[in-house]
N, C-alpha and C. Protein backbone atom coordinates (compact mmCIF):
# COMPACT_ATOMS: atom_id res chain seq x y z
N UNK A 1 -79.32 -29.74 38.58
CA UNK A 1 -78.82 -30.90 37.86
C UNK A 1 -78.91 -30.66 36.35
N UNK A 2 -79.98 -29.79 35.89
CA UNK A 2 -80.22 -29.77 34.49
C UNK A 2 -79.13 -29.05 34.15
N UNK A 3 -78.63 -27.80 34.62
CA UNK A 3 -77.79 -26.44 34.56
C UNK A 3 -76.09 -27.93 34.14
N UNK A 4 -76.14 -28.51 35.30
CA UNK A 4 -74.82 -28.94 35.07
C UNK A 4 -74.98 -29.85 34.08
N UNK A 5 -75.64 -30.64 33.73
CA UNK A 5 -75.23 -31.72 32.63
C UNK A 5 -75.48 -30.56 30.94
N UNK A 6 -76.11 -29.75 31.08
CA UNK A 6 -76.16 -28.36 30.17
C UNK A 6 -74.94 -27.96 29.89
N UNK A 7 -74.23 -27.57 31.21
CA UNK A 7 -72.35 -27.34 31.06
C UNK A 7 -71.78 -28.43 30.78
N UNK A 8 -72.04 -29.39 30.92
CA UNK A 8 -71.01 -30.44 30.73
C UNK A 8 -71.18 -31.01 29.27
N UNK A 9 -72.47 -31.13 28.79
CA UNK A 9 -72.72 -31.27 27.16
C UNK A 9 -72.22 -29.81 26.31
N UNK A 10 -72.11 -29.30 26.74
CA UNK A 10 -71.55 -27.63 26.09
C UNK A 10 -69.75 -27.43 25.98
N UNK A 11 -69.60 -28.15 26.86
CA UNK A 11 -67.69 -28.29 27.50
C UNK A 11 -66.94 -29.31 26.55
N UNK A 12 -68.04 -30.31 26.20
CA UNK A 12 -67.85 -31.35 25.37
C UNK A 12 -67.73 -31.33 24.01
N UNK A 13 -68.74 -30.75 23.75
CA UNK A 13 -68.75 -30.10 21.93
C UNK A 13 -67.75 -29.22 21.66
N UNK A 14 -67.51 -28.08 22.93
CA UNK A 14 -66.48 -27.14 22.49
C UNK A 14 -65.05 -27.48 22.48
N UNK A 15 -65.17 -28.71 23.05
CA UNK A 15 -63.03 -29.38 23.37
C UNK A 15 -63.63 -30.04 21.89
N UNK A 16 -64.32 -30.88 21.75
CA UNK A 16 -64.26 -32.10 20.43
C UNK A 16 -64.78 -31.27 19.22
N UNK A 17 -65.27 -29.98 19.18
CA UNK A 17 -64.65 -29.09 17.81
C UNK A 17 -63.79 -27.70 17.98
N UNK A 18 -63.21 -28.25 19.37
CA UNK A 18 -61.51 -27.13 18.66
C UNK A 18 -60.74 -27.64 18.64
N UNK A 19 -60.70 -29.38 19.01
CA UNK A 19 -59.08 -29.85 18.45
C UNK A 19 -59.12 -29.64 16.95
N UNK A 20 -58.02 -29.73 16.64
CA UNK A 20 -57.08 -30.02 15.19
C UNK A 20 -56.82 -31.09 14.52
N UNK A 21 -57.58 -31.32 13.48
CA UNK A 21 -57.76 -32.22 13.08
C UNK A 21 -56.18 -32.77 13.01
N UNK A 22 -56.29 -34.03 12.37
CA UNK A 22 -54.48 -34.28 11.83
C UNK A 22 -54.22 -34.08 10.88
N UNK A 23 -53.00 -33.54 10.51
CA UNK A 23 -52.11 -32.84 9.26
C UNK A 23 -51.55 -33.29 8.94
N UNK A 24 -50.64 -34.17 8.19
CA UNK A 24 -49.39 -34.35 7.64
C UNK A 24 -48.17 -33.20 7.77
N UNK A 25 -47.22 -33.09 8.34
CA UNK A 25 -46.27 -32.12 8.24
C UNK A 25 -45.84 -31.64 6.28
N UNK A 26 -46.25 -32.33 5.97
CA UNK A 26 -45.97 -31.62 4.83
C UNK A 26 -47.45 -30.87 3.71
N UNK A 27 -48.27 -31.04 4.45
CA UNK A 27 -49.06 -29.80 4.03
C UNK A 27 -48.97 -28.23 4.40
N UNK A 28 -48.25 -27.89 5.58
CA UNK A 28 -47.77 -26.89 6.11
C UNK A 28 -46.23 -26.31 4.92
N UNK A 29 -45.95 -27.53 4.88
CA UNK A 29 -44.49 -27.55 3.58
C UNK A 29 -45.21 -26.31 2.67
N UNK A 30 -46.27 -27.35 2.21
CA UNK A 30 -46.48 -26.90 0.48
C UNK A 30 -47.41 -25.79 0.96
N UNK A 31 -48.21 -25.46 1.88
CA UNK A 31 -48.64 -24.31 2.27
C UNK A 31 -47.82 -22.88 2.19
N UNK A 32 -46.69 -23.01 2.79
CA UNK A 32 -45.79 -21.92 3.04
C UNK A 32 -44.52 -22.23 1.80
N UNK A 33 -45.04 -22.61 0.77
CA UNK A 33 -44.09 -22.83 -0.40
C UNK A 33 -43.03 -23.30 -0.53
N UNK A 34 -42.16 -24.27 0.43
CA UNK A 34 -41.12 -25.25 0.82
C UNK A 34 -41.39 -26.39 0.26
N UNK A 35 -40.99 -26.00 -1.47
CA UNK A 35 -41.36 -27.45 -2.12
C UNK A 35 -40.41 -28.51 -2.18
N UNK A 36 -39.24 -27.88 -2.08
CA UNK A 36 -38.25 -28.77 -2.06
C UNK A 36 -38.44 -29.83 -0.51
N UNK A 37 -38.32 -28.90 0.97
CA UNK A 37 -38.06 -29.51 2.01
C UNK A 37 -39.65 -30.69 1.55
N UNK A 38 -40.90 -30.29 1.38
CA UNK A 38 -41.55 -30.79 0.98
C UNK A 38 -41.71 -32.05 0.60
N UNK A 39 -40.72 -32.11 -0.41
CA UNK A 39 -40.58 -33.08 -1.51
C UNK A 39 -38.77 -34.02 -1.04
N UNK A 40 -38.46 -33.71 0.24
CA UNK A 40 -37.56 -34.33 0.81
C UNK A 40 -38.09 -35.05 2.47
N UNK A 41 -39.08 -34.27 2.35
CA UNK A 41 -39.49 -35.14 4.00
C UNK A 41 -40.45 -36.00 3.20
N UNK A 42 -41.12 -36.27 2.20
CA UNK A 42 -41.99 -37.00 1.71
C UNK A 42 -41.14 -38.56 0.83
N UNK A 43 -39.80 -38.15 0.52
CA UNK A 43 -39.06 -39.05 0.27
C UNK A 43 -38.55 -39.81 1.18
N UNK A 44 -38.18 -38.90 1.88
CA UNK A 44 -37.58 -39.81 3.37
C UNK A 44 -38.91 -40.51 4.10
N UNK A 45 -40.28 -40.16 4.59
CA UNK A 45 -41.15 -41.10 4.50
C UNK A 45 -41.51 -42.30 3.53
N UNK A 46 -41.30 -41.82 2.46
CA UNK A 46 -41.63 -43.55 1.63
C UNK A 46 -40.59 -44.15 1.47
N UNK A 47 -39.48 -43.96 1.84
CA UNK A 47 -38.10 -45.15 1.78
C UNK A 47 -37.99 -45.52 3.40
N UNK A 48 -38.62 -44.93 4.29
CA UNK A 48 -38.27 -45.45 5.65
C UNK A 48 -39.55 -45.78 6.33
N UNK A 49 -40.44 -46.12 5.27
CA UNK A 49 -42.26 -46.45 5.95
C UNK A 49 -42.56 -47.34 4.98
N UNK A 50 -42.68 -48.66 5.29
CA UNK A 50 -42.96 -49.38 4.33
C UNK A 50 -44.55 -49.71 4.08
N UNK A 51 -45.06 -48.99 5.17
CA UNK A 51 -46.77 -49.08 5.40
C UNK A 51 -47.13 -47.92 4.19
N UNK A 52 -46.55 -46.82 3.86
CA UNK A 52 -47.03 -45.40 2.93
C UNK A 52 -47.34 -45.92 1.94
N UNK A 53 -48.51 -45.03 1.54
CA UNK A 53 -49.05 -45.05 0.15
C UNK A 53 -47.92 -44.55 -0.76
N UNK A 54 -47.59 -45.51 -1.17
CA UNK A 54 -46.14 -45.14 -2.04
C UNK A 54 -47.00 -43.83 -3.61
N UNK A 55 -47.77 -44.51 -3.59
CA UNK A 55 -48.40 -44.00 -5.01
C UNK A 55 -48.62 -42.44 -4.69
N UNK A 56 -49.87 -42.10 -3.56
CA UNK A 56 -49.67 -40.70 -3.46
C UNK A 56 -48.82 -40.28 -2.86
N UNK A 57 -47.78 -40.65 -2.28
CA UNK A 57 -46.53 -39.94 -1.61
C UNK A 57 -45.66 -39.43 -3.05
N UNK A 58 -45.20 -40.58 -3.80
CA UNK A 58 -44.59 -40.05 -5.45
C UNK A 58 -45.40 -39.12 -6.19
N UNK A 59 -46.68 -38.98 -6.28
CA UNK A 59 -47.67 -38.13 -6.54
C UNK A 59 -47.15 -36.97 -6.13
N UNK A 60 -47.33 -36.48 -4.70
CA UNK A 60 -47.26 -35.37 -4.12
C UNK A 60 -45.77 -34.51 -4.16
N UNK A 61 -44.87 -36.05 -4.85
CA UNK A 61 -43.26 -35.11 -4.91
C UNK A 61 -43.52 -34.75 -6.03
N UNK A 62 -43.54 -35.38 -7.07
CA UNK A 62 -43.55 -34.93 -8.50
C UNK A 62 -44.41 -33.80 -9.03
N UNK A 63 -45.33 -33.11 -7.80
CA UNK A 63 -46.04 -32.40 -8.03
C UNK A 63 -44.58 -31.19 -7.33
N UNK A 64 -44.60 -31.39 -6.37
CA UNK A 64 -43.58 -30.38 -5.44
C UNK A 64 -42.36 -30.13 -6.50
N UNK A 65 -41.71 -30.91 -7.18
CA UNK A 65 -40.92 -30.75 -7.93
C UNK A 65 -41.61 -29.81 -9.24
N UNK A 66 -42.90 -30.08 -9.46
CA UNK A 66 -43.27 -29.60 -10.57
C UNK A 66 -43.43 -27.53 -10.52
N UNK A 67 -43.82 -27.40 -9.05
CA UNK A 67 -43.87 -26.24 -8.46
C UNK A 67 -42.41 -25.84 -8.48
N UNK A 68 -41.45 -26.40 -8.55
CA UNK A 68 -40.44 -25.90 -8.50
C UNK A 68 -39.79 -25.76 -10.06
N UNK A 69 -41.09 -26.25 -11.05
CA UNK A 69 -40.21 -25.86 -12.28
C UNK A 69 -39.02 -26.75 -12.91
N UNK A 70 -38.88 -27.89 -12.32
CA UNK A 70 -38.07 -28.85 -12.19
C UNK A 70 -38.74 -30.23 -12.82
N UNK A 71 -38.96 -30.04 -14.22
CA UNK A 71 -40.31 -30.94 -14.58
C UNK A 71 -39.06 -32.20 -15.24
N UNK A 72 -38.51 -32.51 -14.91
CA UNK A 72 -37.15 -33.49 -15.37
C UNK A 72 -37.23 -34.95 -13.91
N UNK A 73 -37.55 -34.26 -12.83
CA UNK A 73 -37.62 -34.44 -11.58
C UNK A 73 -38.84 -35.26 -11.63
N UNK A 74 -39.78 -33.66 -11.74
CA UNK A 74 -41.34 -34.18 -12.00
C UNK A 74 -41.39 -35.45 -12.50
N UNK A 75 -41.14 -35.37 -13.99
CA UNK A 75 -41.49 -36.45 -14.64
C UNK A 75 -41.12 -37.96 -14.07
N UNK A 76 -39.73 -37.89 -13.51
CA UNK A 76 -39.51 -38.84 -12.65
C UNK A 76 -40.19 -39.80 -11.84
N UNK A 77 -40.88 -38.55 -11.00
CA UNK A 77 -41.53 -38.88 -9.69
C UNK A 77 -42.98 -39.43 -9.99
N UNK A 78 -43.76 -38.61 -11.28
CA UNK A 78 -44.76 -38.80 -11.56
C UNK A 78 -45.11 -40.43 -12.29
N UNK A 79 -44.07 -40.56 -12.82
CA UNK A 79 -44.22 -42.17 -13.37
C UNK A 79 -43.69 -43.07 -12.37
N UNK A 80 -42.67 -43.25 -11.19
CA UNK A 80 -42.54 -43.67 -10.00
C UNK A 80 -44.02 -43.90 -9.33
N UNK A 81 -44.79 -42.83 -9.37
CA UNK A 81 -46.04 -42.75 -8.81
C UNK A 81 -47.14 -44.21 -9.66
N UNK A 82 -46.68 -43.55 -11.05
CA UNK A 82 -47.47 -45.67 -11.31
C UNK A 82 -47.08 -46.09 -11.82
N UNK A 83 -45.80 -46.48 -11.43
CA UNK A 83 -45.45 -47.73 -11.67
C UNK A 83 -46.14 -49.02 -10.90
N UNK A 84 -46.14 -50.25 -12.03
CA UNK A 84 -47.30 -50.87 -11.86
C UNK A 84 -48.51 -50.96 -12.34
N UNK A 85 -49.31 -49.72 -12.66
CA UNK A 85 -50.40 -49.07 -12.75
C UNK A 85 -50.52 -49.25 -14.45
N UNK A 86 -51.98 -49.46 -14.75
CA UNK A 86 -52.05 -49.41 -16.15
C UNK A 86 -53.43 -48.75 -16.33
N UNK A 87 -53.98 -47.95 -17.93
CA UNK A 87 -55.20 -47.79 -18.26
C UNK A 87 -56.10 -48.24 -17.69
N UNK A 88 -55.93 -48.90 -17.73
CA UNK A 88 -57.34 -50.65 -17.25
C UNK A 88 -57.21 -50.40 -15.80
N UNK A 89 -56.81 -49.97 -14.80
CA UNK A 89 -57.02 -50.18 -13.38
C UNK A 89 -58.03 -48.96 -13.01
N UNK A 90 -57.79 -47.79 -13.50
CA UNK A 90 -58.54 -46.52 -13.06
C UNK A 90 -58.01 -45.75 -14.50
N UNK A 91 -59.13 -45.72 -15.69
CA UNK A 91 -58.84 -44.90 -16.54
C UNK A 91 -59.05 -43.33 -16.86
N UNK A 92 -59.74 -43.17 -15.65
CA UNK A 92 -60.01 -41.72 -15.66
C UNK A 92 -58.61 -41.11 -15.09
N UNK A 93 -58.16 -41.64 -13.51
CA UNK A 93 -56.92 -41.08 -13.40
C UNK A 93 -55.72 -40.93 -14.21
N UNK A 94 -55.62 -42.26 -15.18
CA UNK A 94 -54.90 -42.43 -16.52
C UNK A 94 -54.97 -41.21 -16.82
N UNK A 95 -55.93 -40.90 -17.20
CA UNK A 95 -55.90 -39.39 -18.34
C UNK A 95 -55.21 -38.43 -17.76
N UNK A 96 -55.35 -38.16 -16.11
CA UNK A 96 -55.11 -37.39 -16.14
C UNK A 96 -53.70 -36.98 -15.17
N UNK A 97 -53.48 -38.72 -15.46
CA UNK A 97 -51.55 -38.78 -15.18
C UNK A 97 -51.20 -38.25 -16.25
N UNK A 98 -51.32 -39.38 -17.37
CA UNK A 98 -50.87 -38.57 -18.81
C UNK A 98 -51.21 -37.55 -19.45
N UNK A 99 -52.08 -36.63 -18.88
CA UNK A 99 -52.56 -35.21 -19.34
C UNK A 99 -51.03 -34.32 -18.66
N UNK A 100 -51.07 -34.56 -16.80
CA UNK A 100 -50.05 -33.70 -16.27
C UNK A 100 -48.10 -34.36 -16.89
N UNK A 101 -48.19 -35.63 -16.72
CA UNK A 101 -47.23 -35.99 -18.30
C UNK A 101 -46.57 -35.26 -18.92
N UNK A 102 -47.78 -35.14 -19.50
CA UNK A 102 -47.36 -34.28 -21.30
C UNK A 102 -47.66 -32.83 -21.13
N UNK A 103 -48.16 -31.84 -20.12
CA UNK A 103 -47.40 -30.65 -19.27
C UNK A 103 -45.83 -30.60 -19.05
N UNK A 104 -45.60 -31.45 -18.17
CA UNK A 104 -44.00 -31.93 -17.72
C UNK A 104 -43.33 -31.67 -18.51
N UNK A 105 -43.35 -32.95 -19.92
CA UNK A 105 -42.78 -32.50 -20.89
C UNK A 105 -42.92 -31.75 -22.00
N UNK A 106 -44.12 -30.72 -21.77
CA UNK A 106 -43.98 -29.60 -22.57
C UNK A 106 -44.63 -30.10 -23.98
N UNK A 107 -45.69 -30.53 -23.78
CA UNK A 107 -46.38 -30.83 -25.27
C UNK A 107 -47.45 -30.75 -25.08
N UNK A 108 -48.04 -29.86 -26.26
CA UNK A 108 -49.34 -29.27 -25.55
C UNK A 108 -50.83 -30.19 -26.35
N UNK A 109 -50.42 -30.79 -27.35
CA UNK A 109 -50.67 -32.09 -28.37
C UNK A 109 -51.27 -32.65 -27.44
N UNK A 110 -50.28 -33.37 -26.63
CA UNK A 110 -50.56 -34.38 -25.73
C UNK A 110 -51.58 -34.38 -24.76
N UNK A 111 -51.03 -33.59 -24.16
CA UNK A 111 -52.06 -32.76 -23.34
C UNK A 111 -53.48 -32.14 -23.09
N UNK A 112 -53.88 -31.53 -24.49
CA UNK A 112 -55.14 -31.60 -25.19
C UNK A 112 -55.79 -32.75 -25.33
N UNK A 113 -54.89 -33.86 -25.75
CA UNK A 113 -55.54 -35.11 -26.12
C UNK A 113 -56.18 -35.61 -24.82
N UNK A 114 -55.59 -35.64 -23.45
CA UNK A 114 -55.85 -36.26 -22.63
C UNK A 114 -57.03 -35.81 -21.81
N UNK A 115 -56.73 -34.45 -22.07
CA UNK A 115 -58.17 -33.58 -21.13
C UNK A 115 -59.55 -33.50 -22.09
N UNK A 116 -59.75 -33.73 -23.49
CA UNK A 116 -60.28 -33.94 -24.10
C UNK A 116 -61.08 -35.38 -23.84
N UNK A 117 -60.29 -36.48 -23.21
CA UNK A 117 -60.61 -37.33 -23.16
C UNK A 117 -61.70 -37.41 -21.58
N UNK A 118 -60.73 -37.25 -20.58
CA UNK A 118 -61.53 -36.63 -18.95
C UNK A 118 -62.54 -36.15 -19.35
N UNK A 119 -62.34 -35.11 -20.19
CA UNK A 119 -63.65 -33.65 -19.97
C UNK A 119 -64.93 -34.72 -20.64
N UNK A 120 -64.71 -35.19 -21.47
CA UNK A 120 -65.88 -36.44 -22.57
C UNK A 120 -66.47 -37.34 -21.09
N UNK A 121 -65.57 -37.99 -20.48
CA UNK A 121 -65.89 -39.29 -19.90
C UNK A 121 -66.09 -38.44 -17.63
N UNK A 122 -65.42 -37.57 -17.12
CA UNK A 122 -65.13 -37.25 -16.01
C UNK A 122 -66.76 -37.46 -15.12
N UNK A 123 -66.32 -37.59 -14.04
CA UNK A 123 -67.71 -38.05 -13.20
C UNK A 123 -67.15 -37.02 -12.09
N UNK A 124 -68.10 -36.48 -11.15
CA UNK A 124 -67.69 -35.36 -10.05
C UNK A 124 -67.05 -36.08 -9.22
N UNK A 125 -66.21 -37.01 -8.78
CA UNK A 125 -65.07 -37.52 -8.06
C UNK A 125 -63.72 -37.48 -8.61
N UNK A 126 -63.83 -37.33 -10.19
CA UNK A 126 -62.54 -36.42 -10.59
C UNK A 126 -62.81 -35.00 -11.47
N UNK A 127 -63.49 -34.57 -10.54
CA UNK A 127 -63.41 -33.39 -11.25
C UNK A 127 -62.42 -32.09 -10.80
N UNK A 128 -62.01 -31.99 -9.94
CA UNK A 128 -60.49 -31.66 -9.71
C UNK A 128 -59.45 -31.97 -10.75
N UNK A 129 -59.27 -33.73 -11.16
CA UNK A 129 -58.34 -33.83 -11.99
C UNK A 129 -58.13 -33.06 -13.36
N UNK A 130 -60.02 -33.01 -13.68
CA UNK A 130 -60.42 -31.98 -14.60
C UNK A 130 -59.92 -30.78 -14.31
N UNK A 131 -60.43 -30.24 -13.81
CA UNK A 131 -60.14 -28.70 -13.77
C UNK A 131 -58.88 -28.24 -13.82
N UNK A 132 -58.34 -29.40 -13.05
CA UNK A 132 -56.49 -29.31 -13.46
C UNK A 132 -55.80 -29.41 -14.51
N UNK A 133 -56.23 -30.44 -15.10
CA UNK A 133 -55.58 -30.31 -16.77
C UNK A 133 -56.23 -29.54 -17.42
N UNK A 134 -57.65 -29.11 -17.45
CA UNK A 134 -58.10 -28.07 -18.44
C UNK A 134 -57.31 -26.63 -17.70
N UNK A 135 -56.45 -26.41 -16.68
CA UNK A 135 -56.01 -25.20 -16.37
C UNK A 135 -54.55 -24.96 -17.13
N UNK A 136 -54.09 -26.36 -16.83
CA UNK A 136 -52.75 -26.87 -16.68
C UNK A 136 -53.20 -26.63 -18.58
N UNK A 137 -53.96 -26.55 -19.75
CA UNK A 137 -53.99 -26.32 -21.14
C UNK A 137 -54.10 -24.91 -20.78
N UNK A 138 -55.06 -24.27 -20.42
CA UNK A 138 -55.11 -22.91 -20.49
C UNK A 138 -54.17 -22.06 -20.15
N UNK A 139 -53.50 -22.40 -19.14
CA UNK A 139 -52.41 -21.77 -18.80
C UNK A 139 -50.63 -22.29 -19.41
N UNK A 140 -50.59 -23.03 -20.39
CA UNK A 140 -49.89 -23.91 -20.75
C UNK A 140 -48.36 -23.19 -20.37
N UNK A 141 -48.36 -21.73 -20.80
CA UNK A 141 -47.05 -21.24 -21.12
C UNK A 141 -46.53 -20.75 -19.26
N UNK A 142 -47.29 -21.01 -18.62
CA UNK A 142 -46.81 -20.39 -17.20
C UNK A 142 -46.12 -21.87 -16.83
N UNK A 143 -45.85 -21.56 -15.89
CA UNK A 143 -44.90 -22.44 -14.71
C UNK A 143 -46.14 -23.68 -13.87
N UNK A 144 -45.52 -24.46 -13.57
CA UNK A 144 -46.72 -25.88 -12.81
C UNK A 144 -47.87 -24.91 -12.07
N UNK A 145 -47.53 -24.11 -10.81
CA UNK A 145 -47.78 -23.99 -10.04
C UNK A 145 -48.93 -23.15 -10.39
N UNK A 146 -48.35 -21.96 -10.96
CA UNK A 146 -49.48 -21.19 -11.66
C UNK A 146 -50.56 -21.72 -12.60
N UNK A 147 -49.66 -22.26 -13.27
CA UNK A 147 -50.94 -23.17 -14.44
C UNK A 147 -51.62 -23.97 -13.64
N UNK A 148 -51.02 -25.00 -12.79
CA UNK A 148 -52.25 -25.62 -12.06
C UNK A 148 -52.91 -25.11 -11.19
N UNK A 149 -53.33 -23.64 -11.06
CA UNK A 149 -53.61 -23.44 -9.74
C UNK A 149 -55.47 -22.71 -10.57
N UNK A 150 -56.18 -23.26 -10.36
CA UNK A 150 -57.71 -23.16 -10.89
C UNK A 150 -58.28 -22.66 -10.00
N UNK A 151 -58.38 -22.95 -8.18
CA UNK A 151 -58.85 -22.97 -7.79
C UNK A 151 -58.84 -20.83 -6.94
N UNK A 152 -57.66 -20.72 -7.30
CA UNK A 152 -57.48 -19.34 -6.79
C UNK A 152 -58.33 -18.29 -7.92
């Protein structure tokens, strides 16, 4: 009796940590570098899902667009993303909307100003956003993808 409830607690752990967690189909997108299809199945979810986080769904295009170098798009998508949204609701993310912003449009002024501001005030729950705009300065003259990419 011990042997079997031994197998059967062992059978259990091994099915409930090898499923797969859940994915979004479009992390596989931006995985395998399909920023566009990416940034078209993520549109067609927030105009035909009225439940979606509209905010990070526009987020995640304007980023896909941004990988594509297409910062006209970007910029689009990225202020779509807050609309609504002001300083005063979450000012740390502020910074570092308007840090990736003023990337988009290519001003590096701006840009400085904003990560200057994060890097002063940032708490370790945005520190990603950090590391992103201080990459997204360091790397100013490359392309989105490269410049934002810190973590490689």
């Amino acid at each position: 009796m011990k042997y079997i409830l031994l197998i059967i607690s062992f059978l259990i752990s091994a099915l409930t940590f090898g499923q797969k967690k859940y994915e979004p189909a479009w992390y596989q997108m931006e995985r395998d570098g399909e920023y566009l299809k990416m940034a078209s199945h993520l549109l067609y979810q927030v105009q035909s899902d009225s439940t979606r986080n509209e905010h990070a769904d526009y987020l995640h295009i304007a980023r896909s667009y941004g990988y594509l170098n297409d910062y006209e798009k970007a910029i689009f998508y990225l202020n779509k993303s807050m609309d609504g949204r002001s300083e005063k609701d979450d000012k740390l993310f502020w910074w570092y909307y308007k840090g990736t912003l003023a990337f988009f449009k290519r001003d590096k002024e701006e840009l400085e100003e904003y990560l200057e501001k994060l890097e002063a005030n940032y708490t370790p729950y945005y520190e990603k956003n950090f590391r992103t705009l201080k990459s997204l300065y360091e790397n100013f003259e490359k392309g989105y993808k490269e410049a934002s990419s810190w973590k490689s």
